[in-house]
C-alpha atoms as a PDB file:
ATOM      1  CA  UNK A   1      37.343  52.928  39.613  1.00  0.00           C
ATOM      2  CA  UNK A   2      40.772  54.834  39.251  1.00  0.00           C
ATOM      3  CA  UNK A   3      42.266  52.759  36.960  1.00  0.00           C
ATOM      4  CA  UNK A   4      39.110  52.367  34.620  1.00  0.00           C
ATOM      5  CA  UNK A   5      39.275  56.192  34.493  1.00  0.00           C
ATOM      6  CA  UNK A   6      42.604  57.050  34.494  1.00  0.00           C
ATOM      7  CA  UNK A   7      43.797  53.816  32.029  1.00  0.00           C
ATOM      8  CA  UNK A   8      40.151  54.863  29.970  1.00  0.00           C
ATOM      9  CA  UNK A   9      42.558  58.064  28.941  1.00  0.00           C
ATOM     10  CA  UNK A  10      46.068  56.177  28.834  1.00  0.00           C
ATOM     11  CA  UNK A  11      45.112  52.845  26.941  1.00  0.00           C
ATOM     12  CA  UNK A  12      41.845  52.702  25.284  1.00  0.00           C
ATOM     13  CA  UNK A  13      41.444  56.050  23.951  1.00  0.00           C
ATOM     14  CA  UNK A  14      44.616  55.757  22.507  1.00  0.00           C
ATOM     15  CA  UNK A  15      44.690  52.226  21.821  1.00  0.00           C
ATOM     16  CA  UNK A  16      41.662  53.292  19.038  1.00  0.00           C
ATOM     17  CA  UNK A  17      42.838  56.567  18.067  1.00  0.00           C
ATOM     18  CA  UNK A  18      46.256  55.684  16.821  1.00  0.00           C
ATOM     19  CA  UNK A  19      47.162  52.057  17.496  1.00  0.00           C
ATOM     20  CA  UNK A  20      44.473  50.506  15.786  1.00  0.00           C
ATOM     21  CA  UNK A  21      44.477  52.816  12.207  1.00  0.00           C
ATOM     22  CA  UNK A  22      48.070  51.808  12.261  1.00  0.00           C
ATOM     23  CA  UNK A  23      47.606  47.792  12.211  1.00  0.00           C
ATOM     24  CA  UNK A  24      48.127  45.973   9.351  1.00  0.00           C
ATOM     25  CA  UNK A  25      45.855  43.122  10.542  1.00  0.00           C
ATOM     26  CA  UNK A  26      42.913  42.008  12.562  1.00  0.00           C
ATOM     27  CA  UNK A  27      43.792  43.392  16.228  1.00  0.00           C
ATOM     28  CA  UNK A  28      41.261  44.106  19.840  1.00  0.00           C
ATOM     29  CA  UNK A  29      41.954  44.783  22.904  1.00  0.00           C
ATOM     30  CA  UNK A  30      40.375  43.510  26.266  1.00  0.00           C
ATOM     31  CA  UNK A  31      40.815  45.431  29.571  1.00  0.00           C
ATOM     32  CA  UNK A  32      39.406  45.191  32.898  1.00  0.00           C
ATOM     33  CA  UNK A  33      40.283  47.377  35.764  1.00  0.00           C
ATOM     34  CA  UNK A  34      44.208  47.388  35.031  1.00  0.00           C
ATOM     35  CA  UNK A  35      43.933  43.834  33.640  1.00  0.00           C
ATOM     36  CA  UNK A  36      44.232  44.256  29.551  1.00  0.00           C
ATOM     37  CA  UNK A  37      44.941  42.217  26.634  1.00  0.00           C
ATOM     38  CA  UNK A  38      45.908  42.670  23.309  1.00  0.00           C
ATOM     39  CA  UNK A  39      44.958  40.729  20.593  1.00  0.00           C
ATOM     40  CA  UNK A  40      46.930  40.900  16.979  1.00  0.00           C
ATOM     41  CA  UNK A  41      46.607  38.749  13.899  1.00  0.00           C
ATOM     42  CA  UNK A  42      50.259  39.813  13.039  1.00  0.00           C
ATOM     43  CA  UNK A  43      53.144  38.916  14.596  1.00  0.00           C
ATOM     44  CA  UNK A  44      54.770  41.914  13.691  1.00  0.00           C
ATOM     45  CA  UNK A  45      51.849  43.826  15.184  1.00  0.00           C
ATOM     46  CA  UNK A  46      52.260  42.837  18.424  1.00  0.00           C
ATOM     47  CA  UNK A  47      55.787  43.190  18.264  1.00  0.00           C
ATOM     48  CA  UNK A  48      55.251  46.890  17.169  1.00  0.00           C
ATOM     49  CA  UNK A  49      52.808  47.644  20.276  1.00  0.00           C
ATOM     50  CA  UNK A  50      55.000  45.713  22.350  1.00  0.00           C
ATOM     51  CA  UNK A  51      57.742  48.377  21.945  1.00  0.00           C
ATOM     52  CA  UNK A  52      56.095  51.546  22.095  1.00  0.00           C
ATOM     53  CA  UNK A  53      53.663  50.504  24.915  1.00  0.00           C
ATOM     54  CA  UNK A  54      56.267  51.061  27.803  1.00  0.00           C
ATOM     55  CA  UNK A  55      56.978  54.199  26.117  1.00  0.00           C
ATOM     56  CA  UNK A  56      53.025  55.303  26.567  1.00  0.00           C
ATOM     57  CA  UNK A  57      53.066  53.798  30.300  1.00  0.00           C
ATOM     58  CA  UNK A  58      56.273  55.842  31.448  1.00  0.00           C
ATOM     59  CA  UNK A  59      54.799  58.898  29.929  1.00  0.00           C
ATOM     60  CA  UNK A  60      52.216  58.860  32.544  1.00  0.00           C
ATOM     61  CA  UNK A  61      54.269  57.643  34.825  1.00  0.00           C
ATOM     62  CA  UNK A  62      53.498  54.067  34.668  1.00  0.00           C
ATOM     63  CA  UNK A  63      54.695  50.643  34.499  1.00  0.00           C
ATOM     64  CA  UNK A  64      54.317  47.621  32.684  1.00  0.00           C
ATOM     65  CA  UNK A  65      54.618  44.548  34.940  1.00  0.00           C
ATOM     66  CA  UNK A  66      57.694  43.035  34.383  1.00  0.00           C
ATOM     67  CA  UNK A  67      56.673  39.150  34.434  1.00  0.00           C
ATOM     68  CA  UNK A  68      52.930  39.257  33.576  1.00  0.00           C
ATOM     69  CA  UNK A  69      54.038  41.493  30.308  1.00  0.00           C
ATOM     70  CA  UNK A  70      55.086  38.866  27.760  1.00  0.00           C
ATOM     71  CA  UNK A  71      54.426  38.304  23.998  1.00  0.00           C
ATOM     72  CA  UNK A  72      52.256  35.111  23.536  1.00  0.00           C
ATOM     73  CA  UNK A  73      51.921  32.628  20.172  1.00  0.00           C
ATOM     74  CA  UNK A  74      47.930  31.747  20.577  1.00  0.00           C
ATOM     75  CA  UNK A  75      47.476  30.355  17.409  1.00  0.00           C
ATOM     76  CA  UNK A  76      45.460  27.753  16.232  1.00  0.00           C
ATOM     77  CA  UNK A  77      47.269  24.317  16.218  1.00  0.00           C
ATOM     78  CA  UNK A  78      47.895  22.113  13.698  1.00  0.00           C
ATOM     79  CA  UNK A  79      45.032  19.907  13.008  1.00  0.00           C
ATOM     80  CA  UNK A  80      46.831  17.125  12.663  1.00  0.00           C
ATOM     81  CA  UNK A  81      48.682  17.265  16.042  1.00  0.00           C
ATOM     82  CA  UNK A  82      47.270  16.895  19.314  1.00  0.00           C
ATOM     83  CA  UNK A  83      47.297  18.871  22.159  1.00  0.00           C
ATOM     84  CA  UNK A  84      46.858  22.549  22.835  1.00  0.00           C
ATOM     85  CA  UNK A  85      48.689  23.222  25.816  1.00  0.00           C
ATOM     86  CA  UNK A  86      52.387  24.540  26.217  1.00  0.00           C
ATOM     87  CA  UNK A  87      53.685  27.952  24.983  1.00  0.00           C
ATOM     88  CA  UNK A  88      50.037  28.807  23.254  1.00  0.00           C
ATOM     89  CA  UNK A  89      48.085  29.534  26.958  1.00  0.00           C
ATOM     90  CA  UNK A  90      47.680  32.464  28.699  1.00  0.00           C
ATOM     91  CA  UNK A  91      46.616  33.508  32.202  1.00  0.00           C
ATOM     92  CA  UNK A  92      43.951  35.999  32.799  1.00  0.00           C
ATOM     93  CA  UNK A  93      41.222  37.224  35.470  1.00  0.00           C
ATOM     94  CA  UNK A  94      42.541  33.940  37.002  1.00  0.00           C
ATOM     95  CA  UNK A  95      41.751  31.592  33.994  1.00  0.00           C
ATOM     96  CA  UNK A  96      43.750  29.692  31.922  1.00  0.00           C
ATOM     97  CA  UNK A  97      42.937  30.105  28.354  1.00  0.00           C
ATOM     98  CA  UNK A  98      44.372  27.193  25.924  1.00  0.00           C
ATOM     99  CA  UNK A  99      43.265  25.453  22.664  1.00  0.00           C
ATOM    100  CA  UNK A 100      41.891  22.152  23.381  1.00  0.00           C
ATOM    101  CA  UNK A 101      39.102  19.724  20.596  1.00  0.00           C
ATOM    102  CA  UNK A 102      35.753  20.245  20.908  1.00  0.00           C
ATOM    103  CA  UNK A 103      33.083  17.882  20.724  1.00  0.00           C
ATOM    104  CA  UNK A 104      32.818  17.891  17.279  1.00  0.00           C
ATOM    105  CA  UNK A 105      36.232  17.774  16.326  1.00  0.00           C
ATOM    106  CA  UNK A 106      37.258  21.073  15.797  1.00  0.00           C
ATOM    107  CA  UNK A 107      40.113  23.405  17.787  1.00  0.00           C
ATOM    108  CA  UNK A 108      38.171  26.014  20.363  1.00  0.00           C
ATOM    109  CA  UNK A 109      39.494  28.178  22.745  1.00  0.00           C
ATOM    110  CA  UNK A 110      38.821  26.490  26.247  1.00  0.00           C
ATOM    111  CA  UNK A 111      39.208  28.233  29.873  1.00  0.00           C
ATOM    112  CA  UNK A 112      39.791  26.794  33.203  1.00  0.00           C
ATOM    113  CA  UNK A 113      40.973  27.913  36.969  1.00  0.00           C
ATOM    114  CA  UNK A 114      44.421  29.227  36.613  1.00  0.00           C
ATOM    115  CA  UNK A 115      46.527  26.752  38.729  1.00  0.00           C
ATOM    116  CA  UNK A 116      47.898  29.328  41.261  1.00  0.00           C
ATOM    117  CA  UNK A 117      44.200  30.409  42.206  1.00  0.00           C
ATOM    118  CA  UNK A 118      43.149  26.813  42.326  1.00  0.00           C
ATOM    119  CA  UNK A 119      45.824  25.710  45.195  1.00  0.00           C
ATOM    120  CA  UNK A 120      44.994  28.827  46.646  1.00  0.00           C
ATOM    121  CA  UNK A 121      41.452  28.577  47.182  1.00  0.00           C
ATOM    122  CA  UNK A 122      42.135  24.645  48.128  1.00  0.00           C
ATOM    123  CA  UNK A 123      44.401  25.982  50.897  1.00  0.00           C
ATOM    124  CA  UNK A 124      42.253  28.596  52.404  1.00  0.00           C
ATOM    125  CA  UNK A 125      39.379  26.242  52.771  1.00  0.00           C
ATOM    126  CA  UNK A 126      41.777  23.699  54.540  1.00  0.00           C
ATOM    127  CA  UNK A 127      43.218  26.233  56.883  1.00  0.00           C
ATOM    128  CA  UNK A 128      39.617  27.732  57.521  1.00  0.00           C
ATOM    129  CA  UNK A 129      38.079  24.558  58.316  1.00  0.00           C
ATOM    130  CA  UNK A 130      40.632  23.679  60.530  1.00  0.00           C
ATOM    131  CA  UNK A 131      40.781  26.711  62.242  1.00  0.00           C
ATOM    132  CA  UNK A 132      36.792  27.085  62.729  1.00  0.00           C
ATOM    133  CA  UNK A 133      36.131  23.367  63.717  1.00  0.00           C
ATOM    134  CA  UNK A 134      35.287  24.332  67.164  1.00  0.00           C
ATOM    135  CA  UNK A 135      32.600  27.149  66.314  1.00  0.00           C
ATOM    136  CA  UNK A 136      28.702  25.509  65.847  1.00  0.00           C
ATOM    137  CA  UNK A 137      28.031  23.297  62.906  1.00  0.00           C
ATOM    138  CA  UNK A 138      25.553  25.651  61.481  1.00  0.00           C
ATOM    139  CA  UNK A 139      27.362  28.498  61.775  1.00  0.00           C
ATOM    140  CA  UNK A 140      30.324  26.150  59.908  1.00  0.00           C
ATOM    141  CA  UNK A 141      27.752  25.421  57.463  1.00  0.00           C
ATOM    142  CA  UNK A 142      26.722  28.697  56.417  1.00  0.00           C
ATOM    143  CA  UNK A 143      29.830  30.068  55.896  1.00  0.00           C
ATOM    144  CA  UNK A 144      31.332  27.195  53.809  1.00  0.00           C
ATOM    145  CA  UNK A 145      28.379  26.789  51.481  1.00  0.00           C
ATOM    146  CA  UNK A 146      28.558  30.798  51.145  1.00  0.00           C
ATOM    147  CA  UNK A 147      32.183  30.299  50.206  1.00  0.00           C
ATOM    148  CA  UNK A 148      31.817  27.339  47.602  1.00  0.00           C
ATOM    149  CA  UNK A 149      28.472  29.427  45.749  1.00  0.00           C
ATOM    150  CA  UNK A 150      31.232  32.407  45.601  1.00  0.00           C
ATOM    151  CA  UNK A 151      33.230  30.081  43.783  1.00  0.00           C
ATOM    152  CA  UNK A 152      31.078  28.626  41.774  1.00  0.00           C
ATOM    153  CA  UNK A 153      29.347  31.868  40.644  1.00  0.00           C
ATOM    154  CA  UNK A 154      33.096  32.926  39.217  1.00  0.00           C
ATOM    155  CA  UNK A 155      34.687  30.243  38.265  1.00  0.00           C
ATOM    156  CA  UNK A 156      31.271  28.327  37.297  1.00  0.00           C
ATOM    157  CA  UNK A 157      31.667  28.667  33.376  1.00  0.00           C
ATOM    158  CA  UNK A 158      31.428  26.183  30.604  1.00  0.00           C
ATOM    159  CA  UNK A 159      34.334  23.757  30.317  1.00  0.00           C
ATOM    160  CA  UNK A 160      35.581  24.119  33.579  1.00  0.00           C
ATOM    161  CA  UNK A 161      33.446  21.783  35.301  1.00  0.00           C
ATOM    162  CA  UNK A 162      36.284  19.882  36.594  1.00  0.00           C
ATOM    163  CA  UNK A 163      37.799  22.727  38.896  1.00  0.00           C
ATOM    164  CA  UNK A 164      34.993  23.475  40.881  1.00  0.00           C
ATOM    165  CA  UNK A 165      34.083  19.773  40.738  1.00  0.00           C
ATOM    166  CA  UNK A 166      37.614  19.459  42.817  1.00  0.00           C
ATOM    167  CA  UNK A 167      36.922  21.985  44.661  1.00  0.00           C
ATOM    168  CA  UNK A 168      33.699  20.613  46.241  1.00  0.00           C
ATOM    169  CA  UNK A 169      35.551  17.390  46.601  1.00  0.00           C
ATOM    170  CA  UNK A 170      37.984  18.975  48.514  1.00  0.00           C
ATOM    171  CA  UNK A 171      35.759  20.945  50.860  1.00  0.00           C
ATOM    172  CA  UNK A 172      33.722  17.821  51.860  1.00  0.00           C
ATOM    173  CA  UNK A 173      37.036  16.054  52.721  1.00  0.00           C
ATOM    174  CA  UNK A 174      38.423  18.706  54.424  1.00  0.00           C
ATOM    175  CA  UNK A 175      35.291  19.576  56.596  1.00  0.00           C
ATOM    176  CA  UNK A 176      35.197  15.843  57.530  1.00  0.00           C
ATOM    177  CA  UNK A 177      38.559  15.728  58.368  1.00  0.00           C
ATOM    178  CA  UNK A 178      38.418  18.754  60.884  1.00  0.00           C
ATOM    179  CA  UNK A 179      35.219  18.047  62.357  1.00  0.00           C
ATOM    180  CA  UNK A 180      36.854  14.529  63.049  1.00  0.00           C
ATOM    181  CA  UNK A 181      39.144  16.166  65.362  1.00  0.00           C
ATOM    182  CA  UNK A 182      36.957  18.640  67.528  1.00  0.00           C
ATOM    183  CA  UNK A 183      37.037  15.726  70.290  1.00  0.00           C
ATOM    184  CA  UNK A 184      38.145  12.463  71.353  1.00  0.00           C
ATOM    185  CA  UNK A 185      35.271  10.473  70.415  1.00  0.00           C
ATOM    186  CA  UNK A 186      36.594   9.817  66.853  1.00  0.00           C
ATOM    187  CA  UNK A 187      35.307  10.334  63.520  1.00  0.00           C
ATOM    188  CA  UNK A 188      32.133  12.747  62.776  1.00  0.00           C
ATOM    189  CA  UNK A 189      29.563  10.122  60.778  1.00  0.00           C
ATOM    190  CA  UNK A 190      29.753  12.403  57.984  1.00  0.00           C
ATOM    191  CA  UNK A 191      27.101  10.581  55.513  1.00  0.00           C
ATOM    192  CA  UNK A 192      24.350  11.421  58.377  1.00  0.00           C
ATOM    193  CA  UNK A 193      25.318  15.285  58.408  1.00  0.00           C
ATOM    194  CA  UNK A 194      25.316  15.574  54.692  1.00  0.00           C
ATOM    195  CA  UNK A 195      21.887  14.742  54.853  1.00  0.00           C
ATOM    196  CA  UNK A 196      21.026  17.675  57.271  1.00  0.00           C
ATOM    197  CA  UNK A 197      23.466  19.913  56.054  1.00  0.00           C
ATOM    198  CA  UNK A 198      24.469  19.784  52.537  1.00  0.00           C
ATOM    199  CA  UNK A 199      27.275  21.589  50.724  1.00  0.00           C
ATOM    200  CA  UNK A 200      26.187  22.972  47.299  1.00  0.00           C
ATOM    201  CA  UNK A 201      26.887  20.906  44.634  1.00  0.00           C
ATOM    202  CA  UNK A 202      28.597  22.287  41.705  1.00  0.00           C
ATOM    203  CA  UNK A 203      27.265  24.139  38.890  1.00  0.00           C
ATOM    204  CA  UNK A 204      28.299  25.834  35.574  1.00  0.00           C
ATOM    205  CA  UNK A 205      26.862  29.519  36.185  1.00  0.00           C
ATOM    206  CA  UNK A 206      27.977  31.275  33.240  1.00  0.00           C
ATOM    207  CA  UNK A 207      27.951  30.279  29.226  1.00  0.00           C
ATOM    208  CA  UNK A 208      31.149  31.595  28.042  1.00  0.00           C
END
């Protein structure tokens, strides 16, 4: 709530008030929380905001992250060559957004799970199933299938069906796994307790 008021003041307001008049080209701006993007049909726009946005940051005394603050090529590729992926994606609100074919033949911008939140998510649900396999199968139950709908309800958008696809995959197989262990008697007959308790499959939420 802070930084949607205070960066309301710093970025947007003057983002339309002076940046934008000033643009010689098509340019927009997307910002949530303290999460913003910038948008220019020139190169030599962007280049322009990219040197006197510091200055606006440090006047309130601010600062642009170092690493995540870069200058991006997101154009369109060449029709004739294949591929979309490279120095023309971005990360953002933990999506990768690249150019990739559509159905019908035509370049479209495409989003999936940034990589880094992908492992991460993979890694907490390995660590919390191992860590919980002793605590009641219900209980287990609940608690994953309210994690994987979390997931799915963010990252559940149109052409990312693989991700969360993966990620499902990955929380069966590492439920299994750790329920295999809670004793000696060997491996949990995990067919049988899908049927009475079954993960959520996964779903595209969102249409964007």
């Amino acid at each position: 709530m802070l930084s949607n008021v205070f960066l309301h003041y710093v970025l947007d307001d003057w983002y339309v008030e002076e940046v934008k008049p000033r643009m010689k080209g098509k340019c927009f701006i997307i910002r949530y929380a303290d999460d913003f993007i910038i948008g220019c049909e020139l190169e030599a726009d962007a280049r322009r905001i990219m040197d006197v946005l510091p200055k606006r940051f440090n006047r309130y005394g601010l600062s642009l992250h170092p690493e995540k603050t870069v200058l991006i090529p997101f154009r369109k590729p060449n029709f004739r060559k294949g591929g979309g992926k490279g120095k023309g994606t971005f990360d953002f609100l933990g999506f990768t957004f690249f150019w990739s074919k559509g159905r019908c033949g035509y370049w479209v911008i495409k989003k999936k799970t940034a990589g880094k939140r992908l492992r991460r998510f993979l890694k907490m649900t390995w660590q919390w199933c191992r860590g919980n396999r002793h605590e009641p199968i219900n209980e287990q139950y609940e608690t994953l299938c309210s994690k994987l709908r979390g997931y799915y309800q963010y990252f559940g958008v149109r052409c990312n069906y693989k991700a969360i696809e993966s990620v499902y995959e990955h929380a069966r197989k590492s439920w299994r796994f750790w329920l295999s262990r809670r004793s000696h008697e060997g491996k949990v007959l995990f067919e049988d307790l899908q049927r009475t308790y079954p993960l959520p499959l996964p779903r595209i939420v969102h249409n964007i």
